[in-house]
PDB file of N, CA and C in Angstrom:
ATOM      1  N   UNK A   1      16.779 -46.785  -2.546  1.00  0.00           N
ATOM      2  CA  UNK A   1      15.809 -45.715  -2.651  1.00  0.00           C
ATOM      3  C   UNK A   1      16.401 -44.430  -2.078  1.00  0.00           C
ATOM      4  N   UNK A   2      16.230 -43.204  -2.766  1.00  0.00           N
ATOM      5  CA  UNK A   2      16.903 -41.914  -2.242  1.00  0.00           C
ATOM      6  C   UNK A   2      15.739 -41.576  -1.235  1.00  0.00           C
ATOM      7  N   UNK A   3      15.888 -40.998  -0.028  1.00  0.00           N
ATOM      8  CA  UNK A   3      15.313 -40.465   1.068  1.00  0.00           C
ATOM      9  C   UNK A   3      15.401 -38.602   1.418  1.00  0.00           C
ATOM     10  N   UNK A   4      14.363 -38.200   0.743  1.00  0.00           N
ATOM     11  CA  UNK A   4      14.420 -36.536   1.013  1.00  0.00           C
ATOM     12  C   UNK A   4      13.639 -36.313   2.461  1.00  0.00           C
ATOM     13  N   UNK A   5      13.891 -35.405   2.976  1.00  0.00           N
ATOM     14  CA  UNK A   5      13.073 -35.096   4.032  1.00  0.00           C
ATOM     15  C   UNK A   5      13.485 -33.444   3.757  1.00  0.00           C
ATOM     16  N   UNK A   6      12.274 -32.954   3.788  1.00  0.00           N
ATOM     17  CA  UNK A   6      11.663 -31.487   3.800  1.00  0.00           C
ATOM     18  C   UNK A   6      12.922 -30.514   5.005  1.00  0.00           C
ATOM     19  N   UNK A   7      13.368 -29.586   4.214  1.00  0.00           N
ATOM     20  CA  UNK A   7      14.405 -28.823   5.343  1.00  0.00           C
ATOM     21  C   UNK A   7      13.969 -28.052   6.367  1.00  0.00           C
ATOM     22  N   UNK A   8      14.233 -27.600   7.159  1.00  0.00           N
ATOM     23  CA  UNK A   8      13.700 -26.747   8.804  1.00  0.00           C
ATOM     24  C   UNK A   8      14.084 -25.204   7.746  1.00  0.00           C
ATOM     25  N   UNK A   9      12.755 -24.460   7.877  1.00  0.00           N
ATOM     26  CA  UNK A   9      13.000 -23.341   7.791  1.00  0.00           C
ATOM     27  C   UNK A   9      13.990 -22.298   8.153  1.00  0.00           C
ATOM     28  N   UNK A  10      15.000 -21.558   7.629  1.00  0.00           N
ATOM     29  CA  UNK A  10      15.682 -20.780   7.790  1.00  0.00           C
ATOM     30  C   UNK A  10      15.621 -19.130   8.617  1.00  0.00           C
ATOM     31  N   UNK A  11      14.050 -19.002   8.352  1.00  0.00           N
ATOM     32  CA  UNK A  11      13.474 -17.940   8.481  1.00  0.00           C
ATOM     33  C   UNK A  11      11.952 -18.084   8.008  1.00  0.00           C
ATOM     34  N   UNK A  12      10.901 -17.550   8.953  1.00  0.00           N
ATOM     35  CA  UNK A  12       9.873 -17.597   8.901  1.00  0.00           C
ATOM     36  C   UNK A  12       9.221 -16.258   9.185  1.00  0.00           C
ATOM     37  N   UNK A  13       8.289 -16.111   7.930  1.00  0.00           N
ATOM     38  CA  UNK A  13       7.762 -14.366   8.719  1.00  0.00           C
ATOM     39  C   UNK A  13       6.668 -14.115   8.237  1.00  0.00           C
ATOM     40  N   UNK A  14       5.582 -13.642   9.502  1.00  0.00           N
ATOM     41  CA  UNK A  14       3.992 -13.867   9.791  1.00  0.00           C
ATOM     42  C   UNK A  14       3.369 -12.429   9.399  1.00  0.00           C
ATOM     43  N   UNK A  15       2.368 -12.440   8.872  1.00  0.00           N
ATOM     44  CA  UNK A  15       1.371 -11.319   8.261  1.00  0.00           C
ATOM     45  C   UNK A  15       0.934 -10.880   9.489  1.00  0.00           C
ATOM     46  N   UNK A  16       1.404  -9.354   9.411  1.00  0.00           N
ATOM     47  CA  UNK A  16       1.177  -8.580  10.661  1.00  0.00           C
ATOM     48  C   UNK A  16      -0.939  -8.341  10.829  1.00  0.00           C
ATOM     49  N   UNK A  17      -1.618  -8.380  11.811  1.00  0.00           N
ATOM     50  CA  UNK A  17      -2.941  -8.042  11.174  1.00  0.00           C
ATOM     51  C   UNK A  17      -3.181  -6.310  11.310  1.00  0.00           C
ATOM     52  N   UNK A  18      -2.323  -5.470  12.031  1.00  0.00           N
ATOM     53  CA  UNK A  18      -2.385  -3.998  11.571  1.00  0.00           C
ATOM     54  C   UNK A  18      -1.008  -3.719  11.528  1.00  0.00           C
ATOM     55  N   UNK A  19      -0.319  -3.451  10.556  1.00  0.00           N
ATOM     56  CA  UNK A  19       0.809  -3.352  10.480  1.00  0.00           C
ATOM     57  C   UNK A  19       1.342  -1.991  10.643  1.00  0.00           C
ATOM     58  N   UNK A  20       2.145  -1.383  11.384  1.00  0.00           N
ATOM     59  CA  UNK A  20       2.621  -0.210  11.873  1.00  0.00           C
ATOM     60  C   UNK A  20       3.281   0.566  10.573  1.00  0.00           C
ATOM     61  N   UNK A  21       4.313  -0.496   9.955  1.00  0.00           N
ATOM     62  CA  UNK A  21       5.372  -0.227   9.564  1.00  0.00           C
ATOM     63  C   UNK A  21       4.344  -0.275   7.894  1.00  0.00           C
ATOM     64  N   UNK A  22       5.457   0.151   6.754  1.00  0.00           N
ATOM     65  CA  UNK A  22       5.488  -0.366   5.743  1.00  0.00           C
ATOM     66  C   UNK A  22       5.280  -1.558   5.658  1.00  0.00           C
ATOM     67  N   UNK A  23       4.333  -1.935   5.052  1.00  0.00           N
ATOM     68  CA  UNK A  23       4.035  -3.554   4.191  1.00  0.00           C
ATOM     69  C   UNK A  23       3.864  -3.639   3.286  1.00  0.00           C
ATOM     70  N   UNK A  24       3.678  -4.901   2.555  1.00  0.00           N
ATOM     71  CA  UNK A  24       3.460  -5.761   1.556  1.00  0.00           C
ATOM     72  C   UNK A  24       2.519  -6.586   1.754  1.00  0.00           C
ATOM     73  N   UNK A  25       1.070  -6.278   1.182  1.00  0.00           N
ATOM     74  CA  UNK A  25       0.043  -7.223   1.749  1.00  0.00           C
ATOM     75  C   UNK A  25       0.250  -7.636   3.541  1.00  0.00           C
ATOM     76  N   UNK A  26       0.736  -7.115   4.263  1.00  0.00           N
ATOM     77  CA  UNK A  26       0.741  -7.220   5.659  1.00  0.00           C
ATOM     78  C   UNK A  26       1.919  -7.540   6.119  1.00  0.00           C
ATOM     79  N   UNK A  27       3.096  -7.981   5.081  1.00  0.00           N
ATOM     80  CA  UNK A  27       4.430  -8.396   5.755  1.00  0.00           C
ATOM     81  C   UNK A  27       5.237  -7.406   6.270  1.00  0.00           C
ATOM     82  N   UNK A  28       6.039  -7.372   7.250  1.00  0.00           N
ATOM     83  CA  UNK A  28       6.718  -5.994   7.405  1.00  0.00           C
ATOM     84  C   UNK A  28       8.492  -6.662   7.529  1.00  0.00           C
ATOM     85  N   UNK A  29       8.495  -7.930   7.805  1.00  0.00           N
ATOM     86  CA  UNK A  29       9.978  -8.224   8.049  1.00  0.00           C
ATOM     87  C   UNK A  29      10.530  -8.919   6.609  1.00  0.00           C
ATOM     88  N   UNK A  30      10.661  -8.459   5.661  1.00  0.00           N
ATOM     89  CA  UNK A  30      10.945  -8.791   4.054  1.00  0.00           C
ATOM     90  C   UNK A  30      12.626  -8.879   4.735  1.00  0.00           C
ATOM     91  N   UNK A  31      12.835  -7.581   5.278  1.00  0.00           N
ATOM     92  CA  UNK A  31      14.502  -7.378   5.607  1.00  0.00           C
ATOM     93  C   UNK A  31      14.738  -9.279   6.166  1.00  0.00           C
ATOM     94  N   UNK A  32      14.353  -9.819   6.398  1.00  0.00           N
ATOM     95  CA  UNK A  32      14.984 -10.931   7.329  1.00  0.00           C
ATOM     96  C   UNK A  32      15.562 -11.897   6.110  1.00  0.00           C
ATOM     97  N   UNK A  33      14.887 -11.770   5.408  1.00  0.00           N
ATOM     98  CA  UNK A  33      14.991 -12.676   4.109  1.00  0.00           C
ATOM     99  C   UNK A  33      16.559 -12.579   3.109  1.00  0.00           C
ATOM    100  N   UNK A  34      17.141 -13.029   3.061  1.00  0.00           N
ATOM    101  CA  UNK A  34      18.429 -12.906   2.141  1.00  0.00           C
ATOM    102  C   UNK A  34      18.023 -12.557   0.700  1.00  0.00           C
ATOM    103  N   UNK A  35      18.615 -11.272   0.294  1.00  0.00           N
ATOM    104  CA  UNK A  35      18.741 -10.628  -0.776  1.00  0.00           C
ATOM    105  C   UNK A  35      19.656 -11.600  -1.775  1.00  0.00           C
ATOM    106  N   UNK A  36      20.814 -12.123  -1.349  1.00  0.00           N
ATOM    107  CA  UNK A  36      21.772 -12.673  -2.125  1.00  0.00           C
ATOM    108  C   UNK A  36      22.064 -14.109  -2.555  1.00  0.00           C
ATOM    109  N   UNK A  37      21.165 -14.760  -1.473  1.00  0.00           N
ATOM    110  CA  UNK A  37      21.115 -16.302  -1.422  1.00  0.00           C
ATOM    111  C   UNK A  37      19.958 -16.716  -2.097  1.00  0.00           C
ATOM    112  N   UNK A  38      20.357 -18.241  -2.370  1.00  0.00           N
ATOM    113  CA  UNK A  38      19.288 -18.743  -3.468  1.00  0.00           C
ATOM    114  C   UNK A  38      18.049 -19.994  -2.440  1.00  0.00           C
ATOM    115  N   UNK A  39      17.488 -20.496  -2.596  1.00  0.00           N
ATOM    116  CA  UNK A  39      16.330 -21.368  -2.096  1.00  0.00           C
ATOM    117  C   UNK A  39      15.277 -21.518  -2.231  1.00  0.00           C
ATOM    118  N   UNK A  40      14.625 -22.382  -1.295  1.00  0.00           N
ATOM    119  CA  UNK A  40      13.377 -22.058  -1.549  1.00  0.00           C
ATOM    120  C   UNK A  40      12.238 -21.743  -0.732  1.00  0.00           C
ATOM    121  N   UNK A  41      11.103 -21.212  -1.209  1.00  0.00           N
ATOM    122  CA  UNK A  41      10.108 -20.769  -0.287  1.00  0.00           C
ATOM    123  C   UNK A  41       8.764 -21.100  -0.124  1.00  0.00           C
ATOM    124  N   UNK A  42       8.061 -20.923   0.641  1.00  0.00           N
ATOM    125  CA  UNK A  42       7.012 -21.269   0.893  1.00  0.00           C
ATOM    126  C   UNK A  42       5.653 -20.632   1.485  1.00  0.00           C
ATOM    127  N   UNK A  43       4.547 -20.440   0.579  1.00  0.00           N
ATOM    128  CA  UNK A  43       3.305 -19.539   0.989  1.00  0.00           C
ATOM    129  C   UNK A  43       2.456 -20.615   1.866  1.00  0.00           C
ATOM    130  N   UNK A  44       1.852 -20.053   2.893  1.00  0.00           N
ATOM    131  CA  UNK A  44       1.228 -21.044   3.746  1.00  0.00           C
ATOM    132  C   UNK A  44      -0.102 -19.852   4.171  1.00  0.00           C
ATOM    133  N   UNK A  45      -1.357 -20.474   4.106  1.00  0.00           N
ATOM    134  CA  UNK A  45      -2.615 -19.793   5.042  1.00  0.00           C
ATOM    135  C   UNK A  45      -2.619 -19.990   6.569  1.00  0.00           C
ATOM    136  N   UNK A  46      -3.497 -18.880   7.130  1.00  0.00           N
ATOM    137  CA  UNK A  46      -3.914 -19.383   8.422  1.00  0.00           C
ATOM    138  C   UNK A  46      -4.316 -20.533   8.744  1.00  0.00           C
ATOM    139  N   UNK A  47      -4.287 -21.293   8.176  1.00  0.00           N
ATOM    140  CA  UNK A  47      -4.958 -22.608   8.430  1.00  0.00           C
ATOM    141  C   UNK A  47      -3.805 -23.941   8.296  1.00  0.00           C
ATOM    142  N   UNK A  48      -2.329 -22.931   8.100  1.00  0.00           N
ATOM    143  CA  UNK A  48      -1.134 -23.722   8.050  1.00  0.00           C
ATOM    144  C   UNK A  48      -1.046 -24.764   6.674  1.00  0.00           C
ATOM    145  N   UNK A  49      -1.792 -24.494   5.650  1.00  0.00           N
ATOM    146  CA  UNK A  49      -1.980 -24.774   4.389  1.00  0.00           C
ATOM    147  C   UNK A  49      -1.199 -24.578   3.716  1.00  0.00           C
ATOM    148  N   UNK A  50      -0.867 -25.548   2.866  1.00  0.00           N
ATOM    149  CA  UNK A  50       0.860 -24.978   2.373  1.00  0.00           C
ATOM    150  C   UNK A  50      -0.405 -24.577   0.602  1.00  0.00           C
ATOM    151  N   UNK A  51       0.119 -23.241   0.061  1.00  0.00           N
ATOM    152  CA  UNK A  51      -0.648 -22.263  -1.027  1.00  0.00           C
ATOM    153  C   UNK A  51       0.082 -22.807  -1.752  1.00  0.00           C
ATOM    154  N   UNK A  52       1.901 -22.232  -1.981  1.00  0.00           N
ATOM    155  CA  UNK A  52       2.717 -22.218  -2.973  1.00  0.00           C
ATOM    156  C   UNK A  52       4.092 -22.777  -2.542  1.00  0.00           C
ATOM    157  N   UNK A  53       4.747 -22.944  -3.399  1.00  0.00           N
ATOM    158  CA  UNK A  53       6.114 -23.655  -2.926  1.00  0.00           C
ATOM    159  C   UNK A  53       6.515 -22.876  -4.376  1.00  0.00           C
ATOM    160  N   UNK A  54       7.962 -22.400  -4.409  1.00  0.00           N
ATOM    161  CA  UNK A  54       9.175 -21.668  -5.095  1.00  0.00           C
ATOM    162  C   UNK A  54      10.272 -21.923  -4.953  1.00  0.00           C
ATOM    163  N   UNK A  55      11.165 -21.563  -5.882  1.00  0.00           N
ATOM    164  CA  UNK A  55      12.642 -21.616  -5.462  1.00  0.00           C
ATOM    165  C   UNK A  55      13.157 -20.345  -6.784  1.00  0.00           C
ATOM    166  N   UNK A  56      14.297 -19.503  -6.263  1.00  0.00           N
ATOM    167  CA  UNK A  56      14.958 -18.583  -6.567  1.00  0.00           C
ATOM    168  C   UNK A  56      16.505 -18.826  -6.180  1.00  0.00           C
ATOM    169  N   UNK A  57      16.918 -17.551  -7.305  1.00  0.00           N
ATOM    170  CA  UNK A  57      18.982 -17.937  -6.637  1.00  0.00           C
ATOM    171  C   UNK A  57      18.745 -16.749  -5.825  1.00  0.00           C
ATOM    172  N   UNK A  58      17.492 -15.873  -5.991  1.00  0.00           N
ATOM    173  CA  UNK A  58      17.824 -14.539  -4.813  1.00  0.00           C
ATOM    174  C   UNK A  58      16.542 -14.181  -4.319  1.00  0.00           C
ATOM    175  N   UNK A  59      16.182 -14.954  -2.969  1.00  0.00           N
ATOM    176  CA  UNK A  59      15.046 -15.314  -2.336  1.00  0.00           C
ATOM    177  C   UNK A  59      13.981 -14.280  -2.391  1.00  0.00           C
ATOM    178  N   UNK A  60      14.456 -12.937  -1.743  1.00  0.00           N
ATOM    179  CA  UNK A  60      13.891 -11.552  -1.280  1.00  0.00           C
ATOM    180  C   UNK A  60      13.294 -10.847  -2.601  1.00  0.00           C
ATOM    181  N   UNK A  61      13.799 -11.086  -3.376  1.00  0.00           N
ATOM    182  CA  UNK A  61      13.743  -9.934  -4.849  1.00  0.00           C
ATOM    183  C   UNK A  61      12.281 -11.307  -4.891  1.00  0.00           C
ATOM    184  N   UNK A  62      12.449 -12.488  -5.141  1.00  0.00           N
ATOM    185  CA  UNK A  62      11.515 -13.116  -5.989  1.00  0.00           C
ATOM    186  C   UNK A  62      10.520 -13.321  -5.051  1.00  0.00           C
ATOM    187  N   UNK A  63      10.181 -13.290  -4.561  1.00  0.00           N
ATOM    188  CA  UNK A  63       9.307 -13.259  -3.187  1.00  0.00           C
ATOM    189  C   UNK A  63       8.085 -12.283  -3.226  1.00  0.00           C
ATOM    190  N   UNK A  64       8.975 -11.215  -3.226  1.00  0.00           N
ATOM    191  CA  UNK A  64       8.089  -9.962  -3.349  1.00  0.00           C
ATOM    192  C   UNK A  64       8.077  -9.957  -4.780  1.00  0.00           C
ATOM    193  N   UNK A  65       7.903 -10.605  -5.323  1.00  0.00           N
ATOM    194  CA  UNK A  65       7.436 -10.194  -7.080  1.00  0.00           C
ATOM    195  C   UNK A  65       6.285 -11.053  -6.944  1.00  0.00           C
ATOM    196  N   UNK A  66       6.058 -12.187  -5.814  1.00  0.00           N
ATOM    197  CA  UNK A  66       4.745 -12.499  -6.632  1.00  0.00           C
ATOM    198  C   UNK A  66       4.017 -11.676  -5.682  1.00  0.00           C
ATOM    199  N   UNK A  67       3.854 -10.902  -4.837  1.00  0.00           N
ATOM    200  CA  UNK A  67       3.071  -9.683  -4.535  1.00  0.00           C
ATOM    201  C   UNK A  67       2.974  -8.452  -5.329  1.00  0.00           C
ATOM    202  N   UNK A  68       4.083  -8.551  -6.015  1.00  0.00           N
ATOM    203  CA  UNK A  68       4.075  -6.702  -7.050  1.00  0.00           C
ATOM    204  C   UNK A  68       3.587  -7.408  -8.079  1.00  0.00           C
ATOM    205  N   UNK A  69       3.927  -8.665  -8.634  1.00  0.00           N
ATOM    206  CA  UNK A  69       3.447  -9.206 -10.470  1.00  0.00           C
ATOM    207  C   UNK A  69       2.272  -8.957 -10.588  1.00  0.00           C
ATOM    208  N   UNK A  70       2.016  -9.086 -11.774  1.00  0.00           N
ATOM    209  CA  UNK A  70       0.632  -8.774 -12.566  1.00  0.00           C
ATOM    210  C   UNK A  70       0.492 -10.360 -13.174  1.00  0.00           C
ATOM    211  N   UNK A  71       1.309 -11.377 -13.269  1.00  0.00           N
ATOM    212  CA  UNK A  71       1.224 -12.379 -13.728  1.00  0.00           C
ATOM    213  C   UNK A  71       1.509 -13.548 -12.410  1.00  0.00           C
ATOM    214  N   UNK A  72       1.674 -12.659 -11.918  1.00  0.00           N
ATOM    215  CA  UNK A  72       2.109 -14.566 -10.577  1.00  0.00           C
ATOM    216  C   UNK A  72       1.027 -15.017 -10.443  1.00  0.00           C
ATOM    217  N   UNK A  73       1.413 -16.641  -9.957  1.00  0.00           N
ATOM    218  CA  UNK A  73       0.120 -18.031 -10.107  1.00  0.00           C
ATOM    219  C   UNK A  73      -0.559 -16.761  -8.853  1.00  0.00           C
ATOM    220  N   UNK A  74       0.035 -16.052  -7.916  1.00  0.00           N
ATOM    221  CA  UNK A  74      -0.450 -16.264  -6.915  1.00  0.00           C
ATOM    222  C   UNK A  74      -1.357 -14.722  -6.497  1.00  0.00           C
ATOM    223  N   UNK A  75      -0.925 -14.202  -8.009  1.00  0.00           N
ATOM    224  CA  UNK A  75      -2.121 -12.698  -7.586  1.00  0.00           C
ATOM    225  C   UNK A  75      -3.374 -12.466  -7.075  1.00  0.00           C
ATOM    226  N   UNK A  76      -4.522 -14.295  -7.487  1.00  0.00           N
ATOM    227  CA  UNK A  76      -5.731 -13.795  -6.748  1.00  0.00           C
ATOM    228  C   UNK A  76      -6.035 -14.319  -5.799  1.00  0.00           C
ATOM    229  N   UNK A  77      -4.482 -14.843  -5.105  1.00  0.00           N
ATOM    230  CA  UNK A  77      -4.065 -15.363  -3.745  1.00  0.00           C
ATOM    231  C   UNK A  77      -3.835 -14.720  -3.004  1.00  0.00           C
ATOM    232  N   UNK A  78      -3.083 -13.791  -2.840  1.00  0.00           N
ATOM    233  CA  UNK A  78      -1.737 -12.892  -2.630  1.00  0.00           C
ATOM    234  C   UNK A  78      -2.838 -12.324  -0.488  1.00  0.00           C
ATOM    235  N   UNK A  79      -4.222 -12.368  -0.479  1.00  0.00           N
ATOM    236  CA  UNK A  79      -4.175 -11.885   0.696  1.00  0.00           C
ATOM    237  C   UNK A  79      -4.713 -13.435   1.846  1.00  0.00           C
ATOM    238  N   UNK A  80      -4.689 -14.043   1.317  1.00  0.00           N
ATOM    239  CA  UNK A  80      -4.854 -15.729   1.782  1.00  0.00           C
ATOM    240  C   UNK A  80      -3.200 -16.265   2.124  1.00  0.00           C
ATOM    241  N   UNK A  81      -2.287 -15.357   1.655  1.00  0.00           N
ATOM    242  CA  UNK A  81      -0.951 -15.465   2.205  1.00  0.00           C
ATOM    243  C   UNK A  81      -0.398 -15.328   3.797  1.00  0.00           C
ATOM    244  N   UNK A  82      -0.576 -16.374   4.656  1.00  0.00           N
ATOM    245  CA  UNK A  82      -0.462 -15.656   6.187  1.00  0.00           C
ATOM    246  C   UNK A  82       1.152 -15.913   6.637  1.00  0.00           C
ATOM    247  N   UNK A  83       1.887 -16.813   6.112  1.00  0.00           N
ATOM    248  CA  UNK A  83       3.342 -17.186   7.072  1.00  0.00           C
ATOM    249  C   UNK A  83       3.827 -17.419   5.424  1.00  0.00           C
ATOM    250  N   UNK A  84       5.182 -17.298   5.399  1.00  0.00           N
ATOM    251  CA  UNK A  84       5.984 -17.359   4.338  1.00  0.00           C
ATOM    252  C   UNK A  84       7.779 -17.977   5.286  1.00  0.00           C
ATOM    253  N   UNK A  85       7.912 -19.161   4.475  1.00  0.00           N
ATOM    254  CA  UNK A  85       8.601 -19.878   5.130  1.00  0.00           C
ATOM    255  C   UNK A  85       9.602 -19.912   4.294  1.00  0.00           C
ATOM    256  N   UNK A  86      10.933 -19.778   4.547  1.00  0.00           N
ATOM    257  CA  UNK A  86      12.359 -19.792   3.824  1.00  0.00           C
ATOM    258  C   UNK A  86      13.112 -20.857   4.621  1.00  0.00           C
ATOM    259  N   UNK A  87      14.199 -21.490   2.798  1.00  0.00           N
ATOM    260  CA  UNK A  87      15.369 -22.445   3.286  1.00  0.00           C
ATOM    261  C   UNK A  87      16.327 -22.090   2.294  1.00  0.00           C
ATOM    262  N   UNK A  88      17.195 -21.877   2.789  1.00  0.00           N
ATOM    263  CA  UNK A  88      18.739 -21.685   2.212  1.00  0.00           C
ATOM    264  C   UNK A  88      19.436 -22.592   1.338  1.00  0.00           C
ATOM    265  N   UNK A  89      19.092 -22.625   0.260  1.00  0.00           N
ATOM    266  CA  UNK A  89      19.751 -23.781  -0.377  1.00  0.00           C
ATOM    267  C   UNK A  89      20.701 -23.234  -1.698  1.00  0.00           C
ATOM    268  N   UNK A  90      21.763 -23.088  -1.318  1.00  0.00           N
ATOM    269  CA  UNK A  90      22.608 -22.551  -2.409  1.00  0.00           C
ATOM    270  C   UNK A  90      22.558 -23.539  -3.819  1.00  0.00           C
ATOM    271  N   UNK A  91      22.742 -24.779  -4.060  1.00  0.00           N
ATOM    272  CA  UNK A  91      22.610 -25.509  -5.125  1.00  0.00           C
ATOM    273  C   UNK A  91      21.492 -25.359  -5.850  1.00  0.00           C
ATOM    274  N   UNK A  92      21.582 -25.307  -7.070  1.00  0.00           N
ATOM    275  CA  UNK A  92      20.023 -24.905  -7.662  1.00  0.00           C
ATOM    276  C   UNK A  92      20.009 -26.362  -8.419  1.00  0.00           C
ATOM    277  N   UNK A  93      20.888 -27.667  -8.322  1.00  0.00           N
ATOM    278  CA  UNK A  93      20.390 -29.353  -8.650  1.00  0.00           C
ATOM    279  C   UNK A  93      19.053 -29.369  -7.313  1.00  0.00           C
ATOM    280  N   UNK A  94      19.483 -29.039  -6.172  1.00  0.00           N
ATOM    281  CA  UNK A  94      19.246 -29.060  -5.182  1.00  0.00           C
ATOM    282  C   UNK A  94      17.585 -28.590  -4.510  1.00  0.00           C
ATOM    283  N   UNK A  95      17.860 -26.861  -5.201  1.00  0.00           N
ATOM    284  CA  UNK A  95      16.104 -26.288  -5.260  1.00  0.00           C
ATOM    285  C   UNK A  95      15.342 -26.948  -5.650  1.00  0.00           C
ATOM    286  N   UNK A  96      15.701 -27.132  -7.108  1.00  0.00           N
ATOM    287  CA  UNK A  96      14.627 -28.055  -8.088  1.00  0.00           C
ATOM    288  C   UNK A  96      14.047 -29.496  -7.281  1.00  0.00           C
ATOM    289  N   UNK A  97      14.934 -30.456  -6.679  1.00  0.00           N
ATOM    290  CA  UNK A  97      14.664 -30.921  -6.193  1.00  0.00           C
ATOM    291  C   UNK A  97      13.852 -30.963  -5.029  1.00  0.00           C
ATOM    292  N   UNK A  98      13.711 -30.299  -4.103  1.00  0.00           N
ATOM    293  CA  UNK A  98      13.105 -30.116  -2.509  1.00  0.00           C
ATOM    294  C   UNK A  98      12.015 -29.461  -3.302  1.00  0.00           C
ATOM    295  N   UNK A  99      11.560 -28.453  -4.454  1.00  0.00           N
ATOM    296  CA  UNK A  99      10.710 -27.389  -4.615  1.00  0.00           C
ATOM    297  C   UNK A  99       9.616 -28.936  -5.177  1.00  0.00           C
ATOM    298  N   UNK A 100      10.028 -29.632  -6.488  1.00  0.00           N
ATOM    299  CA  UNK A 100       9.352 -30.693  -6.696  1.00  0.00           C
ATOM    300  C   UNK A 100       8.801 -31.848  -5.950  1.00  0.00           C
ATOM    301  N   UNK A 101       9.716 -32.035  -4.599  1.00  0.00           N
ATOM    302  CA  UNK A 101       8.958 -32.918  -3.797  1.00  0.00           C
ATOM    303  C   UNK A 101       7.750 -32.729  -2.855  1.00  0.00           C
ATOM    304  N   UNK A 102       8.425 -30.990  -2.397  1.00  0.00           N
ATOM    305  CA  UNK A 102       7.592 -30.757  -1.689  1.00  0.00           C
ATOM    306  C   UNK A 102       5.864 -30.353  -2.215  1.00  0.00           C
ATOM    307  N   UNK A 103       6.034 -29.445  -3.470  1.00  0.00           N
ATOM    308  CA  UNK A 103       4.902 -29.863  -3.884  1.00  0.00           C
ATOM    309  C   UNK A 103       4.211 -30.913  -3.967  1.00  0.00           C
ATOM    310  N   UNK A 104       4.386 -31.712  -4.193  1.00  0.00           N
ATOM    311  CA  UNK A 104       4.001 -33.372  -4.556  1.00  0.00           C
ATOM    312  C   UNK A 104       3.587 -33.639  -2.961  1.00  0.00           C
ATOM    313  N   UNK A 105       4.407 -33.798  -2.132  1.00  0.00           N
ATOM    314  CA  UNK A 105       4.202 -34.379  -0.682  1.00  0.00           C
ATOM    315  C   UNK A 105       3.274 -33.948  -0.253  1.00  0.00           C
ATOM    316  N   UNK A 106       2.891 -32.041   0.081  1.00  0.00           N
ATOM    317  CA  UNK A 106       2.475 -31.443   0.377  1.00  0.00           C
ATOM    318  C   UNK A 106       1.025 -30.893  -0.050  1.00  0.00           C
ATOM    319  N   UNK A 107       1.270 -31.152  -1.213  1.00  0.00           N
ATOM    320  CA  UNK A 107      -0.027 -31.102  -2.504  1.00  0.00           C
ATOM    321  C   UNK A 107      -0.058 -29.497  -1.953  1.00  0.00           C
ATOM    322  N   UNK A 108       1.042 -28.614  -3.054  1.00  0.00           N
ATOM    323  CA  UNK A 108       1.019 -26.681  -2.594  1.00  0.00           C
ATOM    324  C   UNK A 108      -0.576 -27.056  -3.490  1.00  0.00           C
ATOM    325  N   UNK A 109      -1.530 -26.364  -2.944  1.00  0.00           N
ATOM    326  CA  UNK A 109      -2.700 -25.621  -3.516  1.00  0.00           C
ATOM    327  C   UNK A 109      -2.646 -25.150  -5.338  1.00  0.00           C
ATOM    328  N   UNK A 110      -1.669 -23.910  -4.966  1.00  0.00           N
ATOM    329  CA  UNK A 110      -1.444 -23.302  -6.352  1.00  0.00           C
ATOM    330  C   UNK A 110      -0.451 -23.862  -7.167  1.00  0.00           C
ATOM    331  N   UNK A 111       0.576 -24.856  -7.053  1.00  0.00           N
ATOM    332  CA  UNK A 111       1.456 -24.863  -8.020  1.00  0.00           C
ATOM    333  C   UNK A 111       0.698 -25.560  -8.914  1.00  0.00           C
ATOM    334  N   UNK A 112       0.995 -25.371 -10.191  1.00  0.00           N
ATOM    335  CA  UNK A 112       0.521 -25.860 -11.723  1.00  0.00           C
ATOM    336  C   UNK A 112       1.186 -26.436 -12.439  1.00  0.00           C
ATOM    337  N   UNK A 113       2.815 -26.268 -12.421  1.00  0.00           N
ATOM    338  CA  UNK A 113       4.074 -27.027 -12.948  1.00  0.00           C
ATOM    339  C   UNK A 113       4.391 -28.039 -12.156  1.00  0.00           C
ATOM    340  N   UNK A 114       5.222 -28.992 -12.737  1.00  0.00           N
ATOM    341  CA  UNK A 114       5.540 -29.854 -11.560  1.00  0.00           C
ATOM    342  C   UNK A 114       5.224 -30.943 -10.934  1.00  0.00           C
ATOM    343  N   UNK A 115       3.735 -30.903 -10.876  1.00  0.00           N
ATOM    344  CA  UNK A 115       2.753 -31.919 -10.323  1.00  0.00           C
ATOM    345  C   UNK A 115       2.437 -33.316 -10.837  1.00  0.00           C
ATOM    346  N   UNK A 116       3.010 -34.018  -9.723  1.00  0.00           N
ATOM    347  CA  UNK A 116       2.715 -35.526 -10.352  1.00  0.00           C
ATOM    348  C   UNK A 116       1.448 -36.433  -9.894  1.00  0.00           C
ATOM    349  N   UNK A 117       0.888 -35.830  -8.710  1.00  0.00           N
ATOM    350  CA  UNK A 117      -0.465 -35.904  -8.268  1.00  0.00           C
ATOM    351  C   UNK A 117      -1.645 -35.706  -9.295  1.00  0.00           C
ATOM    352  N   UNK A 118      -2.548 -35.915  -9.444  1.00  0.00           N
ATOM    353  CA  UNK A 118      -3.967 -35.503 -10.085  1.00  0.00           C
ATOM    354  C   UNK A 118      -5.784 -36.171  -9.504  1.00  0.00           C
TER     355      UNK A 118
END
């Protein structure tokens, strides 16, 4: 039997509740996030609820698209977004994999693809 276990976040970054700086729906540390690296990510509520689970080859750009899209699962989500959790996973055999389990394990809220639960 193959044995996955869920990776330790790389970077984690929390919805400011008055944010000083420039935001994005309340985030202000986007910079922490790798522009160039691929993985995957994770939308979580205050309530430590895992929303969404993703994977990208370039974390930062796709991240903030489902806050700017007009089509992401997660637009009439987008302020129920409180912690956004990153893992570094350069292999994209690799994303696919951890992004599919963890949905499944985790039961993400919003994902719609993927799901072997019902």
């Amino acid at each position: 039997m193959i044995s996955i276990t869920i990776p330790t976040p790389d970077v984690t970054i929390m919805k400011q509740e008055n944010p000083v700086l420039s935001h994005i729906y309340g985030f202000t540390d986007f910079h922490l996030i790798t522009r160039e690296k691929g993985g995957i990510f994770m939308f979580y509520n205050d309530k430590d609820e895992l929303l969404f689970v993703g994977k990208a080859r370039k974390l930062r750009p796709r991240i903030k698209k489902h806050f700017e899209d007009s089509v992401s699962v997660m637009k009439p989500h987008r302020d129920e977004v409180a912690k956004i959790e990153v893992c570094i996973i350069d292999d994209a055999v690799d994303r696919e994999i951890y992004e599919t389990y963890i949905v499944n394990k985790l039961r993400a809220k919003y994902n719609v693809e993927k799901v072997l639960y019902k």
